[in-house]
N, C-alpha and C. Protein backbone atom coordinates (compact mmCIF):
# COMPACT_ATOMS: atom_id res chain seq x y z
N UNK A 1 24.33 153.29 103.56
CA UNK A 1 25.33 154.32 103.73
C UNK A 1 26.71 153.77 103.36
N UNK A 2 27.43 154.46 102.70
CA UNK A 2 28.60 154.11 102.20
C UNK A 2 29.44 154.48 103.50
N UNK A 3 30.48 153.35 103.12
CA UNK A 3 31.60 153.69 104.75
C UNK A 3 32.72 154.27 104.13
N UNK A 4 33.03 155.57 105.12
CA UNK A 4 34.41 156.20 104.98
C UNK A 4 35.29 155.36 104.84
N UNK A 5 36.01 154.56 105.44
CA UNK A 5 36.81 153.64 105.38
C UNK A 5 37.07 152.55 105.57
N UNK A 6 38.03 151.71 105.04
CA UNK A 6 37.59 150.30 104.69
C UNK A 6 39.14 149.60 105.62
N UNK A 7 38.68 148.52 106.24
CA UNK A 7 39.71 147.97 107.32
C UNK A 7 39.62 146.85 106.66
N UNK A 8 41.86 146.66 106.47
CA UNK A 8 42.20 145.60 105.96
C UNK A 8 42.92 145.12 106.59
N UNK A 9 43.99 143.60 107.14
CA UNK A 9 44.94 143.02 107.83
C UNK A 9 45.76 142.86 106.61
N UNK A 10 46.94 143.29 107.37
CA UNK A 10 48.44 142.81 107.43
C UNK A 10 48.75 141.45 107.62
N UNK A 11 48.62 140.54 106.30
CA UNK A 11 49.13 138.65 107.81
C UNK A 11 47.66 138.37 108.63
N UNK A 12 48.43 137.57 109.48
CA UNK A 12 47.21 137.09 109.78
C UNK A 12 47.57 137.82 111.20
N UNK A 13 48.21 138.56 111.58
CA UNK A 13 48.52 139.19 113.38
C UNK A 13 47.01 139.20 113.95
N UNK A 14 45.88 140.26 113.09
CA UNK A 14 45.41 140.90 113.63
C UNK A 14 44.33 139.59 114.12
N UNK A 15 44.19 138.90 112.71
CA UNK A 15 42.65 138.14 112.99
C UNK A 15 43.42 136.62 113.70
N UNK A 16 44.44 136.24 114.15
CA UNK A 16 45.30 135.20 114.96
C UNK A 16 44.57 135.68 116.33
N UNK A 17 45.00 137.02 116.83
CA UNK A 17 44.58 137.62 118.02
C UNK A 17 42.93 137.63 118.19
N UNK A 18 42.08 138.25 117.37
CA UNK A 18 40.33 138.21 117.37
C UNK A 18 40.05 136.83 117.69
N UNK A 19 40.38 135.79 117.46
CA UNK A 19 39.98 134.59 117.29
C UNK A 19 40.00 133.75 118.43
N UNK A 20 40.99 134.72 119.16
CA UNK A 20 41.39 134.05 120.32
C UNK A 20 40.66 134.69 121.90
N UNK A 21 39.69 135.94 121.33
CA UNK A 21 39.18 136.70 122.39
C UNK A 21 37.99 135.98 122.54
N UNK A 22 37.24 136.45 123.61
CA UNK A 22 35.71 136.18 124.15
C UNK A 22 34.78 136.71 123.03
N UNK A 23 33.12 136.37 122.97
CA UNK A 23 32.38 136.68 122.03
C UNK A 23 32.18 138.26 122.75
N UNK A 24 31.98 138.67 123.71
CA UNK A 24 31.83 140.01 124.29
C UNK A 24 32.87 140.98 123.35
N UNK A 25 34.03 140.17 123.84
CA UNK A 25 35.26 141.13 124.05
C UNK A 25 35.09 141.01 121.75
N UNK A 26 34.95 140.07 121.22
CA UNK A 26 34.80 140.38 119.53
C UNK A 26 34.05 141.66 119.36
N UNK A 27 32.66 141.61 120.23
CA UNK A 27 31.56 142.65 119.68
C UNK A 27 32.03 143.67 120.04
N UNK A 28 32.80 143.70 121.07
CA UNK A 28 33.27 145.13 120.96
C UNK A 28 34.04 145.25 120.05
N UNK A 29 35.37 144.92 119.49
CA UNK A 29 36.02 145.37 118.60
C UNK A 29 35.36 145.19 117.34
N UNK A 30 34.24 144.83 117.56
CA UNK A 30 33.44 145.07 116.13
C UNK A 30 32.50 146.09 116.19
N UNK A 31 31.80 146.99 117.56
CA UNK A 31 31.76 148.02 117.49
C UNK A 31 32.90 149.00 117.23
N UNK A 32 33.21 149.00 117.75
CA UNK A 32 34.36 150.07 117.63
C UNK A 32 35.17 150.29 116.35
N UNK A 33 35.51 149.00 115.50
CA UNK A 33 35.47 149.22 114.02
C UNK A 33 34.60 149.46 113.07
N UNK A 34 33.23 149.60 113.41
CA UNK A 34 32.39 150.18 113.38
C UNK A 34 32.03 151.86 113.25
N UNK A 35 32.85 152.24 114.36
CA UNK A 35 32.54 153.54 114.48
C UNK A 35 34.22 154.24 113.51
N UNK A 36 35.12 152.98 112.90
CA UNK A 36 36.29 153.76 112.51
C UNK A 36 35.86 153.72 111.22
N UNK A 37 35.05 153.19 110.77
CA UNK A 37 34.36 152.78 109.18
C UNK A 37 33.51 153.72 108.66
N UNK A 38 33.01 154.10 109.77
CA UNK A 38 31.50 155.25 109.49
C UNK A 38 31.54 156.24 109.77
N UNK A 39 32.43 156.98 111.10
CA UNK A 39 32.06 158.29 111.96
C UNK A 39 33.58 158.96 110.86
N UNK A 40 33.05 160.16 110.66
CA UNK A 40 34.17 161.18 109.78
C UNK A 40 35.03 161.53 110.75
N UNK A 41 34.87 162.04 112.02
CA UNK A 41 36.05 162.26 112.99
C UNK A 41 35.91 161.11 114.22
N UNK A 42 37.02 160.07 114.03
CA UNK A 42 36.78 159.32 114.62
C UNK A 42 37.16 159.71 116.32
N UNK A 43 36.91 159.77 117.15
CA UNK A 43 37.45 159.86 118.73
C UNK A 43 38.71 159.28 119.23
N UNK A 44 39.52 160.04 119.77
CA UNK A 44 40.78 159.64 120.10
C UNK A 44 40.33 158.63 121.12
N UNK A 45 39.37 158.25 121.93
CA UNK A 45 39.42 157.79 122.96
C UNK A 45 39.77 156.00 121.97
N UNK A 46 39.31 155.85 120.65
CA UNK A 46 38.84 154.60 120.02
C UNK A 46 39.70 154.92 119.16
N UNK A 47 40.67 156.09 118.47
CA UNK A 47 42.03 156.13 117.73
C UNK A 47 42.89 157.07 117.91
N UNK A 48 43.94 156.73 118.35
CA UNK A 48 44.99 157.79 118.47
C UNK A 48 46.13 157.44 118.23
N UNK A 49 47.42 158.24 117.67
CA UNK A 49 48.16 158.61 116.89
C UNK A 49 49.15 157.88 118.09
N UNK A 50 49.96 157.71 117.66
CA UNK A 50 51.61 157.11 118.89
C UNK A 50 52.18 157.92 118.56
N UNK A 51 52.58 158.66 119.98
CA UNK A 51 53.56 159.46 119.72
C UNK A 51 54.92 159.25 119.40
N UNK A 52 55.64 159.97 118.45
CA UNK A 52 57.29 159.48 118.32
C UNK A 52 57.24 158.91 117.19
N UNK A 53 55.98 158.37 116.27
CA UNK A 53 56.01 158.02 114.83
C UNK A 53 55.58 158.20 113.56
N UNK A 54 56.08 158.19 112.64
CA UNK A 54 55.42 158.51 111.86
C UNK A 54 54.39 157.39 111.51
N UNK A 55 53.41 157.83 111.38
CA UNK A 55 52.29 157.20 110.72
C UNK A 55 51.27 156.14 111.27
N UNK A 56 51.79 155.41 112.96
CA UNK A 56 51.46 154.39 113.38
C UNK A 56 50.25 154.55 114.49
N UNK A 57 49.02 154.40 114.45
CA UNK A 57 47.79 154.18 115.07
C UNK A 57 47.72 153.50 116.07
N UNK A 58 47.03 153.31 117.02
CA UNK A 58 46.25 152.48 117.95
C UNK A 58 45.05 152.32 118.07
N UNK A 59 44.17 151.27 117.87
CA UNK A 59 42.58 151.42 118.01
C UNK A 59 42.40 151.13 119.40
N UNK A 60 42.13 151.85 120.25
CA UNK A 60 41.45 151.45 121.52
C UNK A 60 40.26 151.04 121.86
N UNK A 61 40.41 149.68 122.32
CA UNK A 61 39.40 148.74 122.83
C UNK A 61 39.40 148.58 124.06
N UNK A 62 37.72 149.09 125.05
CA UNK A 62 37.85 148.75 126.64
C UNK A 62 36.44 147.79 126.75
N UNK A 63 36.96 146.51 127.26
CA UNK A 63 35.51 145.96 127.46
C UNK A 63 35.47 145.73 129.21
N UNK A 64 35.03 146.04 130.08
CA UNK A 64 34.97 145.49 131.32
C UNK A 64 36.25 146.39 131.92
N UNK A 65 36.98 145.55 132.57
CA UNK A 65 38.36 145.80 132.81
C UNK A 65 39.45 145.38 132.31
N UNK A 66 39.18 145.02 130.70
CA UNK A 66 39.92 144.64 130.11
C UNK A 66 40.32 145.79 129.10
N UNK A 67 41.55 146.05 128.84
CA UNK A 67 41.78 147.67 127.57
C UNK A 67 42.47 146.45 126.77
N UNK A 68 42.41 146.77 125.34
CA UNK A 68 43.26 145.95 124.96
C UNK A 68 43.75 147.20 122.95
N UNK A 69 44.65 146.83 122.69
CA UNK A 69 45.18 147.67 121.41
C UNK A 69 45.83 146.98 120.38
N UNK A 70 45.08 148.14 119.32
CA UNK A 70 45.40 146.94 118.04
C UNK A 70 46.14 148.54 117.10
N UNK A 71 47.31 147.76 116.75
CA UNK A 71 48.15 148.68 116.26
C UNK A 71 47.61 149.00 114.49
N UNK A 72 47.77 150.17 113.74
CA UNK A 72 47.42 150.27 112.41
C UNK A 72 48.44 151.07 112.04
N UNK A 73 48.07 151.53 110.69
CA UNK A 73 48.48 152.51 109.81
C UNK A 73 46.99 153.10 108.74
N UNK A 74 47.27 154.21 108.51
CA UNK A 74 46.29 154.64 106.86
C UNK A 74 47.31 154.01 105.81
N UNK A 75 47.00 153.44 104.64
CA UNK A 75 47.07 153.73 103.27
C UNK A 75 45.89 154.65 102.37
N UNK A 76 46.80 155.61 102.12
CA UNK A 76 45.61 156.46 101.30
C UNK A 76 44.96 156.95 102.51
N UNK A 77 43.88 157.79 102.02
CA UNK A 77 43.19 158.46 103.47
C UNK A 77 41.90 157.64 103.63
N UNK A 78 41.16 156.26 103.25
CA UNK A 78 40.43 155.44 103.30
C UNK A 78 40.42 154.15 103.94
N UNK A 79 42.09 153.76 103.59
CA UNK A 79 42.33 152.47 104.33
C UNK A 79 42.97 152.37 105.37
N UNK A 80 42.34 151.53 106.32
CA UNK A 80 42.86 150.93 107.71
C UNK A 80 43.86 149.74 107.78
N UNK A 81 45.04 149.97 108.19
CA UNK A 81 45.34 148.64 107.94
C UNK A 81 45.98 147.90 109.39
N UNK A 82 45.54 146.89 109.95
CA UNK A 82 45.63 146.36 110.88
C UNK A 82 46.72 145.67 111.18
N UNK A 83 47.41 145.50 112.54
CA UNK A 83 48.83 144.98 112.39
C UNK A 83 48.65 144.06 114.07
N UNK A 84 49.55 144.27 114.88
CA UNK A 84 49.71 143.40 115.80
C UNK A 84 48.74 143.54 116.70
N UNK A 85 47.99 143.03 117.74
CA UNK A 85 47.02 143.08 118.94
C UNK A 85 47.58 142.85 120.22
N UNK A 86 47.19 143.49 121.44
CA UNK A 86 47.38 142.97 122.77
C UNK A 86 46.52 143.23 123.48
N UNK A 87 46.66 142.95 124.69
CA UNK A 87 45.92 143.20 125.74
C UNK A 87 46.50 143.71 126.73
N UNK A 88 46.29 145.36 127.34
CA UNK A 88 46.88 146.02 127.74
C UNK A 88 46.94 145.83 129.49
N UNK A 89 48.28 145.39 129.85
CA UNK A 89 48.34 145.15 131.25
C UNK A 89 48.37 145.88 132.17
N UNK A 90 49.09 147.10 131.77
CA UNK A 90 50.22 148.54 132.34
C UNK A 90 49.92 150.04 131.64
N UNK A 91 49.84 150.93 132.41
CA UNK A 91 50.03 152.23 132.06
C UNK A 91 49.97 152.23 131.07
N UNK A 92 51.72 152.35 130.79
CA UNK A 92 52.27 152.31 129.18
C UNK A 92 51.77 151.53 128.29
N UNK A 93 51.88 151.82 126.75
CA UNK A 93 51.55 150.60 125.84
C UNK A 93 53.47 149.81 125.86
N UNK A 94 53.80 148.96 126.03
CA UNK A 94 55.32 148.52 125.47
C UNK A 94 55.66 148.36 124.87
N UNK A 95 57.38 149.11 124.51
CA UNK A 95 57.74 149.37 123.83
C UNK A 95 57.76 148.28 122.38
N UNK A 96 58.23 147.27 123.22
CA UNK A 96 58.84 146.32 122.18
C UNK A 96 57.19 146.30 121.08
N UNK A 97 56.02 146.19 121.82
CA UNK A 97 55.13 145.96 121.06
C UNK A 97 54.65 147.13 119.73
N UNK A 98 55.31 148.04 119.99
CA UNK A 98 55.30 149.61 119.40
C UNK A 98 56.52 149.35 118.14
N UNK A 99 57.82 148.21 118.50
CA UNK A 99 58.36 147.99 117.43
C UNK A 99 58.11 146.91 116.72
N UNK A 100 57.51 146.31 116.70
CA UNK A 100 56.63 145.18 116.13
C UNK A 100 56.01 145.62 115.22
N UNK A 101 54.75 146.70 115.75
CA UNK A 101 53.65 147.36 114.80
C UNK A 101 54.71 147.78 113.68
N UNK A 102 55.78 148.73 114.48
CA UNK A 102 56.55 149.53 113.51
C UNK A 102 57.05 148.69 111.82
N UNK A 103 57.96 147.26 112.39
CA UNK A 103 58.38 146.55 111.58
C UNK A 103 57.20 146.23 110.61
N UNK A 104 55.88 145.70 111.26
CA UNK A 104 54.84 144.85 110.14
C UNK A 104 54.40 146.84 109.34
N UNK A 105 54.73 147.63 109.67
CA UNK A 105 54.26 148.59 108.99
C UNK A 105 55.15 148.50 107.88
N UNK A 106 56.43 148.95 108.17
CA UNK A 106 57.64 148.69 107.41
C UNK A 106 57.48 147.70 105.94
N UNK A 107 57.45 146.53 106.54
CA UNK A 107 56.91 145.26 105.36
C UNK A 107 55.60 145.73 105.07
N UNK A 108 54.77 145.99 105.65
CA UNK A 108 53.51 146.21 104.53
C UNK A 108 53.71 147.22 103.44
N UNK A 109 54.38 148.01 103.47
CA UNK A 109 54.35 149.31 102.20
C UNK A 109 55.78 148.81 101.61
N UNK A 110 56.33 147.93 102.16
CA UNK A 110 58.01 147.16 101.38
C UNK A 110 56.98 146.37 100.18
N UNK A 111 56.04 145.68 100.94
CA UNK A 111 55.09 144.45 99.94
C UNK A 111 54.41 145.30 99.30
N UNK A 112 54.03 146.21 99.35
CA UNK A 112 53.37 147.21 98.19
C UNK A 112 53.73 147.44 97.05
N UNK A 113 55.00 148.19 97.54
CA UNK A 113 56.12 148.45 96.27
C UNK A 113 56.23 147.41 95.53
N UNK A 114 56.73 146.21 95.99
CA UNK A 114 57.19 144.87 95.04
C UNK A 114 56.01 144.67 94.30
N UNK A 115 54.83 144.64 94.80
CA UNK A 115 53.55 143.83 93.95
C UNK A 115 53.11 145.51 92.51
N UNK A 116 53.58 146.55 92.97
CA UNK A 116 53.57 147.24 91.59
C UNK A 116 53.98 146.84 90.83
């Protein structure tokens, strides 16, 4: 089966953070990118939109009692593109971490342009 969409990193943010999780806590975010690769409407519970921006994602990951979020963007309506990771302590996601994603979004489509 061919996959809807194809997940790429920004830098090394995303796979710095994977590397550093439990083998549990990997398989999950390798299910769950899983289901963003293959399923045509993916579930907000595993992607949803941030409110207040244009264009900026969250993949939600819950293993145990651990939630943890990995910030994206689309390029094109196929590609995933992966940006900063945490592990969610609080309610809220924080802010500062919401301008982080924002900035590596920023530079990723800045580095686009230049490499045309």
């Amino acid at each position: 089966m061919k996959e809807r969409r194809k997940i790429i990193f920004f830098r090394n943010y995303f796979p710095d953070f994977y590397i550093n999780q439990s083998k549990k806590i990997q398989e999950k975010i390798d299910y769950v990118f899983a289901i963003i690769k293959n399923v045509e409407r993916v579930p907000e519970k595993f992607l949803k939109h941030i409110e207040g921006t244009k264009g900026l994602f969250e993949i939600r990951v819950e293993q145990g009692n651990n939630i943890f979020r990995i910030f994206c963007c689309f390029d094109h309506e196929n590609i995933v593109v992966l940006f900063n990771a945490f592990q969610k302590k609080t309610e809220k996601t924080p802010k500062n971490e919401i301008e982080l994603a924002l900035k590596y979004m920023t530079e990723y489509f800045k580095s686009k342009e230049i490499q045309q």
